[in-house]
C-alpha atoms as a PDB file:
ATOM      1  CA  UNK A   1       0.000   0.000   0.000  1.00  0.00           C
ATOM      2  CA  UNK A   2       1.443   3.283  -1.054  1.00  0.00           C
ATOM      3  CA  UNK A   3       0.352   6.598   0.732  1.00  0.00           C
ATOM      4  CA  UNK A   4       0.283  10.520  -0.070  1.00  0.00           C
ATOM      5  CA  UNK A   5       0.169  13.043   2.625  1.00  0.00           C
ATOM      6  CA  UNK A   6      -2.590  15.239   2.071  1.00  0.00           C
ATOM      7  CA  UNK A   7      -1.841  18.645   0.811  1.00  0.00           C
ATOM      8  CA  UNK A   8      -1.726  21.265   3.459  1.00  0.00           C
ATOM      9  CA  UNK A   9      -5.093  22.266   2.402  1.00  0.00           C
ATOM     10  CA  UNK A  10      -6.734  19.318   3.244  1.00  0.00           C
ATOM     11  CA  UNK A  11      -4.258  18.057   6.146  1.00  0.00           C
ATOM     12  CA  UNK A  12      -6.870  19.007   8.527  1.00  0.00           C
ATOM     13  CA  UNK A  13      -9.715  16.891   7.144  1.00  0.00           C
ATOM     14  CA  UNK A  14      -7.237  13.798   5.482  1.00  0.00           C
ATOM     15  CA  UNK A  15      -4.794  11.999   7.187  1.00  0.00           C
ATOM     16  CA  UNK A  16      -3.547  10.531   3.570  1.00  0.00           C
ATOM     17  CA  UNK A  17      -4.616   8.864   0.363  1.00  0.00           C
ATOM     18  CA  UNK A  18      -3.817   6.215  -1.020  1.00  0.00           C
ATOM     19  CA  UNK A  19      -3.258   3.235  -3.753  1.00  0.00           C
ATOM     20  CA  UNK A  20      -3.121  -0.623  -3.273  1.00  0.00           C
ATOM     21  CA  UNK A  21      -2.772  -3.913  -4.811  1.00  0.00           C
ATOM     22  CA  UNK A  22      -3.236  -6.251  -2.214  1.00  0.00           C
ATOM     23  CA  UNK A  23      -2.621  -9.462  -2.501  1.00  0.00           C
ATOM     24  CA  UNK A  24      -3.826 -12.233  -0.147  1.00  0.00           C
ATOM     25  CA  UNK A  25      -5.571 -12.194   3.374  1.00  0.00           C
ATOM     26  CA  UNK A  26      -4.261  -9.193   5.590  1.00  0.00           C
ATOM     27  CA  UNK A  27      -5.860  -7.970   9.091  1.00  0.00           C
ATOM     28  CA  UNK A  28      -6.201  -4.344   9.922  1.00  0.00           C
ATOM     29  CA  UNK A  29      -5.751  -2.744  13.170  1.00  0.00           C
ATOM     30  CA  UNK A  30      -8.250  -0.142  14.496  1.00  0.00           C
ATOM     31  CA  UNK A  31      -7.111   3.686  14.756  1.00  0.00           C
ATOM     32  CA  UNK A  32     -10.080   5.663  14.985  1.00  0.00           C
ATOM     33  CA  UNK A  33     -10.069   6.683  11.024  1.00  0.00           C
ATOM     34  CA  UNK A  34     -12.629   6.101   8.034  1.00  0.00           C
ATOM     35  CA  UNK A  35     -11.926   5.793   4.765  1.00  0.00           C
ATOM     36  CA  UNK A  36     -13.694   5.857   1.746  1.00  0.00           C
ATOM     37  CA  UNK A  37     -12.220   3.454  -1.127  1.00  0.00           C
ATOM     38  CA  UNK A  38     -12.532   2.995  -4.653  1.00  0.00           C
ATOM     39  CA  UNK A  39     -12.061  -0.666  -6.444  1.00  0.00           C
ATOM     40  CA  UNK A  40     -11.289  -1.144 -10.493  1.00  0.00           C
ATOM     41  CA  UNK A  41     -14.922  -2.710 -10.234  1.00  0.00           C
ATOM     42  CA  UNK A  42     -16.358   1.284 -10.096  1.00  0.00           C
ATOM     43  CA  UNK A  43     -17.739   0.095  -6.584  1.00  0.00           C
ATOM     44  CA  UNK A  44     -17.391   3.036  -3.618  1.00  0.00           C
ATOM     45  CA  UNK A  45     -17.255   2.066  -0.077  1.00  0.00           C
ATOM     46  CA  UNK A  46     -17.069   3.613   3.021  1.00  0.00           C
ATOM     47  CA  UNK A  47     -15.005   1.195   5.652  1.00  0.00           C
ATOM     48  CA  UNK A  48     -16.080   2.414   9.203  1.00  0.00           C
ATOM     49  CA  UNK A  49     -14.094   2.672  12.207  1.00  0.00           C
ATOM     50  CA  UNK A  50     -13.316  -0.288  13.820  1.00  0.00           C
ATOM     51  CA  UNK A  51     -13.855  -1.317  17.391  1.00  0.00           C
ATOM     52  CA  UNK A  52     -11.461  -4.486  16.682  1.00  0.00           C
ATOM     53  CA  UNK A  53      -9.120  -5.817  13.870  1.00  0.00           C
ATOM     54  CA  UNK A  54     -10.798  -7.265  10.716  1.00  0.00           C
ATOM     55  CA  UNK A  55      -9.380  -9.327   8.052  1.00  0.00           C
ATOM     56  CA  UNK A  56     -10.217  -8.558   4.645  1.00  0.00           C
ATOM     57  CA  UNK A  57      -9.093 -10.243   1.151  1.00  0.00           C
ATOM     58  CA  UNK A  58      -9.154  -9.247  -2.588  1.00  0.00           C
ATOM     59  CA  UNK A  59      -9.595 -11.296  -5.826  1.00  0.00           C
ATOM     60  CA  UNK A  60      -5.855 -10.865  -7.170  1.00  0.00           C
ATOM     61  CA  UNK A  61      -4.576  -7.802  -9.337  1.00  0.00           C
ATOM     62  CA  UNK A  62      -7.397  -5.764  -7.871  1.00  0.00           C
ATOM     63  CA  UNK A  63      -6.925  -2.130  -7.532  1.00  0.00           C
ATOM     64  CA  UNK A  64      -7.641   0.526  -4.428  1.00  0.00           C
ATOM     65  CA  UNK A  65      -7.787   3.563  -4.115  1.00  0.00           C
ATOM     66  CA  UNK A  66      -8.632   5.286  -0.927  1.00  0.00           C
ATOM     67  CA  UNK A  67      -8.754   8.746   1.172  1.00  0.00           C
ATOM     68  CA  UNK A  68      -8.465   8.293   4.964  1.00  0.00           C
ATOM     69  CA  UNK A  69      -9.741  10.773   7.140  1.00  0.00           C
ATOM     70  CA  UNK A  70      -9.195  11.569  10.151  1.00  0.00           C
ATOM     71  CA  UNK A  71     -11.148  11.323  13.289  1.00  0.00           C
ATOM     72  CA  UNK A  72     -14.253  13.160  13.747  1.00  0.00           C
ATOM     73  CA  UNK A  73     -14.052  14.178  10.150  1.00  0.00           C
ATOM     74  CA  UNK A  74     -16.034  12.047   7.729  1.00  0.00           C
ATOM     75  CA  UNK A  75     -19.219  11.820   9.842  1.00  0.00           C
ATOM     76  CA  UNK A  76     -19.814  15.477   8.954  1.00  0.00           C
ATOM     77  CA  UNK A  77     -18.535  15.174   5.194  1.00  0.00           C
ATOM     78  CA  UNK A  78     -20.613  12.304   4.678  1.00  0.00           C
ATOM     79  CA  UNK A  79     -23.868  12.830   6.782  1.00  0.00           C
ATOM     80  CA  UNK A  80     -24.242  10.339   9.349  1.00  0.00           C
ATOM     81  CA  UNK A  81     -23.311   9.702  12.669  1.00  0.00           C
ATOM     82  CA  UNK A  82     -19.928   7.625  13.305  1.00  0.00           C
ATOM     83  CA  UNK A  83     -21.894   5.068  15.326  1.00  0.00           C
ATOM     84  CA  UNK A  84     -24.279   4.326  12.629  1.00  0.00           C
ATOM     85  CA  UNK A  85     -20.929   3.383  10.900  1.00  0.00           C
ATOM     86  CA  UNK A  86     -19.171   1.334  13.625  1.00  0.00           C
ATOM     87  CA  UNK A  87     -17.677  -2.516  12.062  1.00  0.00           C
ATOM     88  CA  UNK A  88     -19.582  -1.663   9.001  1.00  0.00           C
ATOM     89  CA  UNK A  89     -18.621  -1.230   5.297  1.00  0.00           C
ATOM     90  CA  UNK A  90     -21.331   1.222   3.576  1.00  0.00           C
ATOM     91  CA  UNK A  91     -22.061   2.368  -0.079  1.00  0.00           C
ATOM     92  CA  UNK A  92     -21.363   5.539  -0.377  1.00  0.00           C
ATOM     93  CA  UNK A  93     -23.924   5.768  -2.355  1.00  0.00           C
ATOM     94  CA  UNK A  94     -26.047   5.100   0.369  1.00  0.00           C
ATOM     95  CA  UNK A  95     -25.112   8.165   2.620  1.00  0.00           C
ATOM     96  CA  UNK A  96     -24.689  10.886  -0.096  1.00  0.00           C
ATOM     97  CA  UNK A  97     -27.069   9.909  -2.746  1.00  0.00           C
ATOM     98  CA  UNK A  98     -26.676   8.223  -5.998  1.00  0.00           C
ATOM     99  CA  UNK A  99     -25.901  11.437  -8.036  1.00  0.00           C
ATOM    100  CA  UNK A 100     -22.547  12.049  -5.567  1.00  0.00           C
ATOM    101  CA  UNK A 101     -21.862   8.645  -6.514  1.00  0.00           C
ATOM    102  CA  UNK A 102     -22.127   8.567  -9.816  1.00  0.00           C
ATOM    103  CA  UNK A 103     -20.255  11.883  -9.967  1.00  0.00           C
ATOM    104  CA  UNK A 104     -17.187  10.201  -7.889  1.00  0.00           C
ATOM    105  CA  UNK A 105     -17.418   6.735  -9.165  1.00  0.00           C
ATOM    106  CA  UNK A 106     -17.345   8.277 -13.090  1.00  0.00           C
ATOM    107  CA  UNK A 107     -14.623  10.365 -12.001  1.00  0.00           C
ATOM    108  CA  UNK A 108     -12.303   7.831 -10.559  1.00  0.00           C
ATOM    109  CA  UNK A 109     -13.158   5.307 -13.911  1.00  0.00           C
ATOM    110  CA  UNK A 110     -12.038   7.951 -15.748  1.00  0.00           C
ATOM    111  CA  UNK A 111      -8.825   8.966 -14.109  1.00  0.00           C
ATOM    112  CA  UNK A 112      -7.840   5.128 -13.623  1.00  0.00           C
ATOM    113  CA  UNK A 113      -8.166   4.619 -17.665  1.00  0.00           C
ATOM    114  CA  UNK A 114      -4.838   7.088 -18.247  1.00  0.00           C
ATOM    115  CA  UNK A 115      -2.906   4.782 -15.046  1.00  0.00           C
ATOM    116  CA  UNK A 116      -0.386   5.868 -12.594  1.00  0.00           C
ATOM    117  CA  UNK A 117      -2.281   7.978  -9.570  1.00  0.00           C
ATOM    118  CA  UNK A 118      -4.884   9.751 -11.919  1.00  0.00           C
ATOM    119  CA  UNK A 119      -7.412   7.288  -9.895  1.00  0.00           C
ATOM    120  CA  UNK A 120      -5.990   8.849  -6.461  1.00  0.00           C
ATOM    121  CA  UNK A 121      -6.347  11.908  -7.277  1.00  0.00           C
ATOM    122  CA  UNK A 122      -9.615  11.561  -8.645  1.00  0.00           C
ATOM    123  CA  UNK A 123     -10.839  10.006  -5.281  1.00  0.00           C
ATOM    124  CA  UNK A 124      -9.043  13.368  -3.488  1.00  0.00           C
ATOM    125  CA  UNK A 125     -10.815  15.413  -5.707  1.00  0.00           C
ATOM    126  CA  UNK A 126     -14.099  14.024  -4.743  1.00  0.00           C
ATOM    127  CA  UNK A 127     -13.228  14.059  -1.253  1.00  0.00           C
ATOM    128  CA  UNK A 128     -12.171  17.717  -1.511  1.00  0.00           C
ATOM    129  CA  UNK A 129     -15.697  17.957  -2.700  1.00  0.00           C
ATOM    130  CA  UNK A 130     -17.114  16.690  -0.021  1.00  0.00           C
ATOM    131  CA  UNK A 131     -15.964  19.119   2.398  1.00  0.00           C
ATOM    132  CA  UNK A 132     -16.101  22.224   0.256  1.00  0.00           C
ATOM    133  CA  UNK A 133     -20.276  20.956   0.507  1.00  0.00           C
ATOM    134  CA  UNK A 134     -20.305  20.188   4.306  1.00  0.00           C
ATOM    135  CA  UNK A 135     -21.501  22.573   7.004  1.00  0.00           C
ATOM    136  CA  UNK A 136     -18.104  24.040   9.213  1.00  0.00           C
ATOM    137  CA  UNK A 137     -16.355  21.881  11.064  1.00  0.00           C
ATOM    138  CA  UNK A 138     -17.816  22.090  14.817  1.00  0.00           C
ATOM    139  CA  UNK A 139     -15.173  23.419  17.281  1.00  0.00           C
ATOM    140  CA  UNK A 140     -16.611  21.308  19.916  1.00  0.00           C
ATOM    141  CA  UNK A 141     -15.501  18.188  18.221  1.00  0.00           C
ATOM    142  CA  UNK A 142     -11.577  19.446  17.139  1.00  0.00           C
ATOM    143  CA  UNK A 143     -11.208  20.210  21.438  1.00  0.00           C
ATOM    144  CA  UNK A 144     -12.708  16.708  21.704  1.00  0.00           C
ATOM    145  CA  UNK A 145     -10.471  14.851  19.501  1.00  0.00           C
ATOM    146  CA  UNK A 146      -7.168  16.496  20.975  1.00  0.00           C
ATOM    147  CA  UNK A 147      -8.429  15.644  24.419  1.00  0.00           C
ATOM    148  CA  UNK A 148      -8.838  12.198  23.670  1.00  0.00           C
ATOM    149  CA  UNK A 149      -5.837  11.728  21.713  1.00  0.00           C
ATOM    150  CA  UNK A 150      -3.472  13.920  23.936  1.00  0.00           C
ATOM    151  CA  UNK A 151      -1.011  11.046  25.814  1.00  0.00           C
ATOM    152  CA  UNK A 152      -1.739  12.931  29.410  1.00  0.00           C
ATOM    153  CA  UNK A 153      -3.785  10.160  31.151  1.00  0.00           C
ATOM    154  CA  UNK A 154      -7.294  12.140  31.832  1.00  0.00           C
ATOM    155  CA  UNK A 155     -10.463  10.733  33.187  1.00  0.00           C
ATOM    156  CA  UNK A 156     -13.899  10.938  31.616  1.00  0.00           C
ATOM    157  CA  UNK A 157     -14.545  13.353  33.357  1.00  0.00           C
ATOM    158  CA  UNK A 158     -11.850  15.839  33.515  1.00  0.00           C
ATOM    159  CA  UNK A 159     -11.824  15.831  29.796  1.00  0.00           C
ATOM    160  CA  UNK A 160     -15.949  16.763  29.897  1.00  0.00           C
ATOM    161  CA  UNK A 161     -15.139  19.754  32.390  1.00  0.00           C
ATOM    162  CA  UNK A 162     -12.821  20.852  29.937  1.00  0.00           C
ATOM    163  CA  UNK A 163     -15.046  21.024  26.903  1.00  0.00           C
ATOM    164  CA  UNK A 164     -17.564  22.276  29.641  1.00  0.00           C
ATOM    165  CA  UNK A 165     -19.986  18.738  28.941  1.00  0.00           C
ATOM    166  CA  UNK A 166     -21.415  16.757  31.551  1.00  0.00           C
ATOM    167  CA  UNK A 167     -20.416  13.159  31.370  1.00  0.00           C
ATOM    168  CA  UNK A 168     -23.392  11.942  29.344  1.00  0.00           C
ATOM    169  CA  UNK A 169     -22.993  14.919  26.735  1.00  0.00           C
ATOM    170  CA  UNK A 170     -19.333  13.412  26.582  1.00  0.00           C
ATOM    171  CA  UNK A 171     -20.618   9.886  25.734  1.00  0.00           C
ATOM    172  CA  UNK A 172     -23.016  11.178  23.055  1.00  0.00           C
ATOM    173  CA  UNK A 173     -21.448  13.768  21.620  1.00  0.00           C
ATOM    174  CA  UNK A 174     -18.297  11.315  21.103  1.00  0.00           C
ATOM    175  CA  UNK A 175     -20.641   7.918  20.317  1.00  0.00           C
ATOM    176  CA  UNK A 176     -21.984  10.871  17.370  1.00  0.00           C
ATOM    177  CA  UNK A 177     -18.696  11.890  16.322  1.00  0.00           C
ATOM    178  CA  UNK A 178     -16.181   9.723  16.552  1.00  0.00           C
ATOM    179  CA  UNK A 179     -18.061   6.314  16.358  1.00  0.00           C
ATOM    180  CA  UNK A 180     -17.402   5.230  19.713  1.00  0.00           C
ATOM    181  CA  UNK A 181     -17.353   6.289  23.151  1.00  0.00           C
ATOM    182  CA  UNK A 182     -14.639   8.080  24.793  1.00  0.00           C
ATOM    183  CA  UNK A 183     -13.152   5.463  26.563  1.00  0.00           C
ATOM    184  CA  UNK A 184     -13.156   2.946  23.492  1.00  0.00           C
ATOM    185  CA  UNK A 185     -11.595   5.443  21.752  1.00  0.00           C
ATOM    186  CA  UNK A 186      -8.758   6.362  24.065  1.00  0.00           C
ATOM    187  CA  UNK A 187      -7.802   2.715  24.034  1.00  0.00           C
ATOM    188  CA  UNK A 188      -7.727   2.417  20.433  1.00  0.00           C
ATOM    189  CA  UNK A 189      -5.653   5.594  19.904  1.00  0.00           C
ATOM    190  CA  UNK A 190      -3.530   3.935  23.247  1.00  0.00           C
ATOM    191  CA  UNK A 191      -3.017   0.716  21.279  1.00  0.00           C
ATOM    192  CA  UNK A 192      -1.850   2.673  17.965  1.00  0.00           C
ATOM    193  CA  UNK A 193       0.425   4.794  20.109  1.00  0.00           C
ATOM    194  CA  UNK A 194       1.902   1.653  21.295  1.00  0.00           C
ATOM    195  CA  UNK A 195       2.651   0.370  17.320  1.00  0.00           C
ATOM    196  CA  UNK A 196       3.963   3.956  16.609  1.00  0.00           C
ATOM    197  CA  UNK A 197       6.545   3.047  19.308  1.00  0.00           C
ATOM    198  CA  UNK A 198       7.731  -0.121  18.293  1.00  0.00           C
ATOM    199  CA  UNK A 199       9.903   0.589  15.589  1.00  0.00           C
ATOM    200  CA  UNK A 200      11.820   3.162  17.755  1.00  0.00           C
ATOM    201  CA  UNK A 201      11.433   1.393  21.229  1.00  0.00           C
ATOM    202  CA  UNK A 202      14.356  -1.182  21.983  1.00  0.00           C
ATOM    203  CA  UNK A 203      11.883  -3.715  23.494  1.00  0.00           C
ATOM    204  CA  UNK A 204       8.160  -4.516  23.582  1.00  0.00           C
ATOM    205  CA  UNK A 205       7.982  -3.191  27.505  1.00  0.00           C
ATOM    206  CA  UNK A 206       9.636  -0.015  26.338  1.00  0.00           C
ATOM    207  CA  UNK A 207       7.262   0.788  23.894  1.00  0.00           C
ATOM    208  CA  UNK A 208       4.297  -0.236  26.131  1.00  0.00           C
ATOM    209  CA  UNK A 209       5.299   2.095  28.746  1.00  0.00           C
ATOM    210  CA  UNK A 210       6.259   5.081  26.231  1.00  0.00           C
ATOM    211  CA  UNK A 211       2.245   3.840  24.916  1.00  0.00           C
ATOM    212  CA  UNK A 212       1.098   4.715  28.138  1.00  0.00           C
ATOM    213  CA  UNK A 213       0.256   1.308  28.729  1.00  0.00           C
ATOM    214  CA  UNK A 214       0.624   0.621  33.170  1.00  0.00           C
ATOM    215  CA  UNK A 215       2.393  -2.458  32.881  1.00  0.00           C
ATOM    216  CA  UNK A 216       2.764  -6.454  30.296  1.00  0.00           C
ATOM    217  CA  UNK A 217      -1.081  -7.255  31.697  1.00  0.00           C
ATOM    218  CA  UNK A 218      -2.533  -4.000  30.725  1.00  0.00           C
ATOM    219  CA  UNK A 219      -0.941  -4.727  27.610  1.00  0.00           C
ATOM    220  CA  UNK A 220      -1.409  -8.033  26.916  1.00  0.00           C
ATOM    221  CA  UNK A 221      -5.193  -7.061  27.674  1.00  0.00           C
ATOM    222  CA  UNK A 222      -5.416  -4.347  24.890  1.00  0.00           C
ATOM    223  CA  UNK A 223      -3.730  -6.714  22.303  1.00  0.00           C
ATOM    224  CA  UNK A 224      -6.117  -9.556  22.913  1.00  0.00           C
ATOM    225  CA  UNK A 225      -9.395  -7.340  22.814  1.00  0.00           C
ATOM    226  CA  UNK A 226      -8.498  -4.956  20.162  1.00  0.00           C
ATOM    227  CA  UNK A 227      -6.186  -7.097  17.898  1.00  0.00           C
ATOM    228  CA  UNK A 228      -7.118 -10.605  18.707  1.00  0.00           C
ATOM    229  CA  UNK A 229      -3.622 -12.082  19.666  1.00  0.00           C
ATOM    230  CA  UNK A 230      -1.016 -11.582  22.203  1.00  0.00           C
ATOM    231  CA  UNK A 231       2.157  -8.663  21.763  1.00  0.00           C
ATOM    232  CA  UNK A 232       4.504 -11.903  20.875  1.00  0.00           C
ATOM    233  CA  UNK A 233       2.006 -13.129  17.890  1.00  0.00           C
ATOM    234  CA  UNK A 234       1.354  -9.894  16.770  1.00  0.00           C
ATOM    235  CA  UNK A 235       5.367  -8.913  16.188  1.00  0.00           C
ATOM    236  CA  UNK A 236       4.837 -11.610  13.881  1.00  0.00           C
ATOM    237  CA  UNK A 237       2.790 -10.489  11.250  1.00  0.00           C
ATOM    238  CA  UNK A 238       2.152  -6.704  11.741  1.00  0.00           C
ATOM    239  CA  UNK A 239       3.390  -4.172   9.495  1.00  0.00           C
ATOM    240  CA  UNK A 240       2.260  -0.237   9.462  1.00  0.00           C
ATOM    241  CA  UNK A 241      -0.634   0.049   7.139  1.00  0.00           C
ATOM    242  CA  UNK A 242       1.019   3.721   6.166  1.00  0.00           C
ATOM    243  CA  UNK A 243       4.669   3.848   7.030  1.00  0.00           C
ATOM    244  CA  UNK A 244       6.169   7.547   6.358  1.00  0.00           C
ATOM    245  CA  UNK A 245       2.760   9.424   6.969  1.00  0.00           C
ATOM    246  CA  UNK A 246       2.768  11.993   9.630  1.00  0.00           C
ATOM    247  CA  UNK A 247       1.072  10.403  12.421  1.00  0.00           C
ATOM    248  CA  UNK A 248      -2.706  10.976  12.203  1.00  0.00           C
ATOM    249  CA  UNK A 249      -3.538   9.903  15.815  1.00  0.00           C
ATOM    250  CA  UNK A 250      -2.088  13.407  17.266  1.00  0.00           C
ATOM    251  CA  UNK A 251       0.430  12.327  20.107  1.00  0.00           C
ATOM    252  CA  UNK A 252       2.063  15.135  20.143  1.00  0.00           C
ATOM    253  CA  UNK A 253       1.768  19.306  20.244  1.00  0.00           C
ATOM    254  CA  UNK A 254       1.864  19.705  16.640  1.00  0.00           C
ATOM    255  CA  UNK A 255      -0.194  16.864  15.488  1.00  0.00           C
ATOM    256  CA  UNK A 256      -2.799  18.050  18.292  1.00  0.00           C
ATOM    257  CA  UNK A 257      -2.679  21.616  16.799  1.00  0.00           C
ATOM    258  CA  UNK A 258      -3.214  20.298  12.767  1.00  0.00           C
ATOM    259  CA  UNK A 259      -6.773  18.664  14.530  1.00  0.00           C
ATOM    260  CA  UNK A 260      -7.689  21.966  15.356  1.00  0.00           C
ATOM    261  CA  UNK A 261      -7.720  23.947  12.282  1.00  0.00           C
END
């Protein structure tokens, strides 16, 4: 899978496009993001955000194309509600209307007939679209995402007096938003954290620890319910979906301040 950063005009809406040829079975991790994805068939889904990793496989020589945005972003792009997309794969025809998808779809058919990224940039184009049409983005939700993503351990709580919500505003506001409660979120973006780390970290229990993670249970935990295996198994077969893209999952000052534009 080969990824663009998004141009600094959309950097606050995408984390990255991209363009694929997989080939076999492969398992992605969770992170919080939804994409929408062209195939060579001229079909246009939108892939959800996960609550747990989910294996997916490809006739061979098919072709993908896909924007990822970041999250909090597409609910409002697209019309829905992140929960309503939770573990699901949509049409996106189904959430904007078959004239947006005929528009896209036709677009993307058209690029991908003259080869190299033509199709990519087709799909960014639509997506760039899509957010010149939505309503602003609410500032409510960019404070919400840095909250949750900042690596400072906060409780529910503290991070609802800070966007002045009471807990169950919290809950709903992020269910709405983000596809998942607060909580399920903050271990997702916890896990990913904890992948970001490994390639630096000189052993598992470093990275864990520079993760955020309290100690090898708390860990081991996590890995089990989010990936489906233990820290040892997944070493084994886990690669970075995007290696070379800016970190999307803002765990740092900068990242946190790119949310909030």
């Amino acid at each position: 899978m080969t990824p663009s950063p998004a141009s600094a005009d959309l950097a606050g809406e995408l984390a990255c496009s991209w363009t694929a040829r997989p080939e076999g079975r492969h398992r992605l991790i969770p992170d919080g993001c939804i994409d929408v994805l062209w195939l060579d068939t001229g079909e246009l889904w939108v892939c959800g955000p996960e609550s747990t990793a989910w294996d997916f496989e490809l006739p061979p020589g098919r072709r993908a194309v896909g924007v990822r945005f970041r999250p909090g972003v597409a609910g409002r792009l697209l019309r829905v509600d992140g929960d309503r997309l939770r573990d699901r794969r949509v049409r996106l025809e189904d959430l904007l209307g078959s004239r947006v998808e005929r528009v896209a779809r036709e677009r993307s058919g058209e690029a991908d007939d003259t080869g190299g990224h033509d199709a990519e940039d087709a799909i960014v184009a639509s997506a760039r679209s899509w957010i010149d049409a939505a309503p602003p983005a609410d500032a409510l939700v960019s404070g919400l995402v840095a909250e949750l993503t900042d690596p400072r351990p906060r409780s529910v709580g503290d991070v609802g007096d800070r966007l002045g919500l009471s807990t169950r505003q919290l809950r709903r506001r992020s269910d709405r938003t983000l596809g998942y409660g607060p909580a399920v979120f903050v271990r997702l973006i916890r896990f990913q954290r904890f992948l970001r780390a490994l390639p630096r970290a000189r052993t598992v229990a470093a990275a864990a620890a520079t993760a955020g993670y309290a100690d090898h249970s708390h860990l081991v935990r996590a890995c089990r319910s989010i990936a489906g295996t233990t820290p040892t198994e997944l070493l084994g077969w886990y690669e970075q979906t995007f290696p070379g893209v800016a970190d999307p999952y803002k765990t740092d000052g900068h990242a946190a301040a790119t949310l909030g534009r």
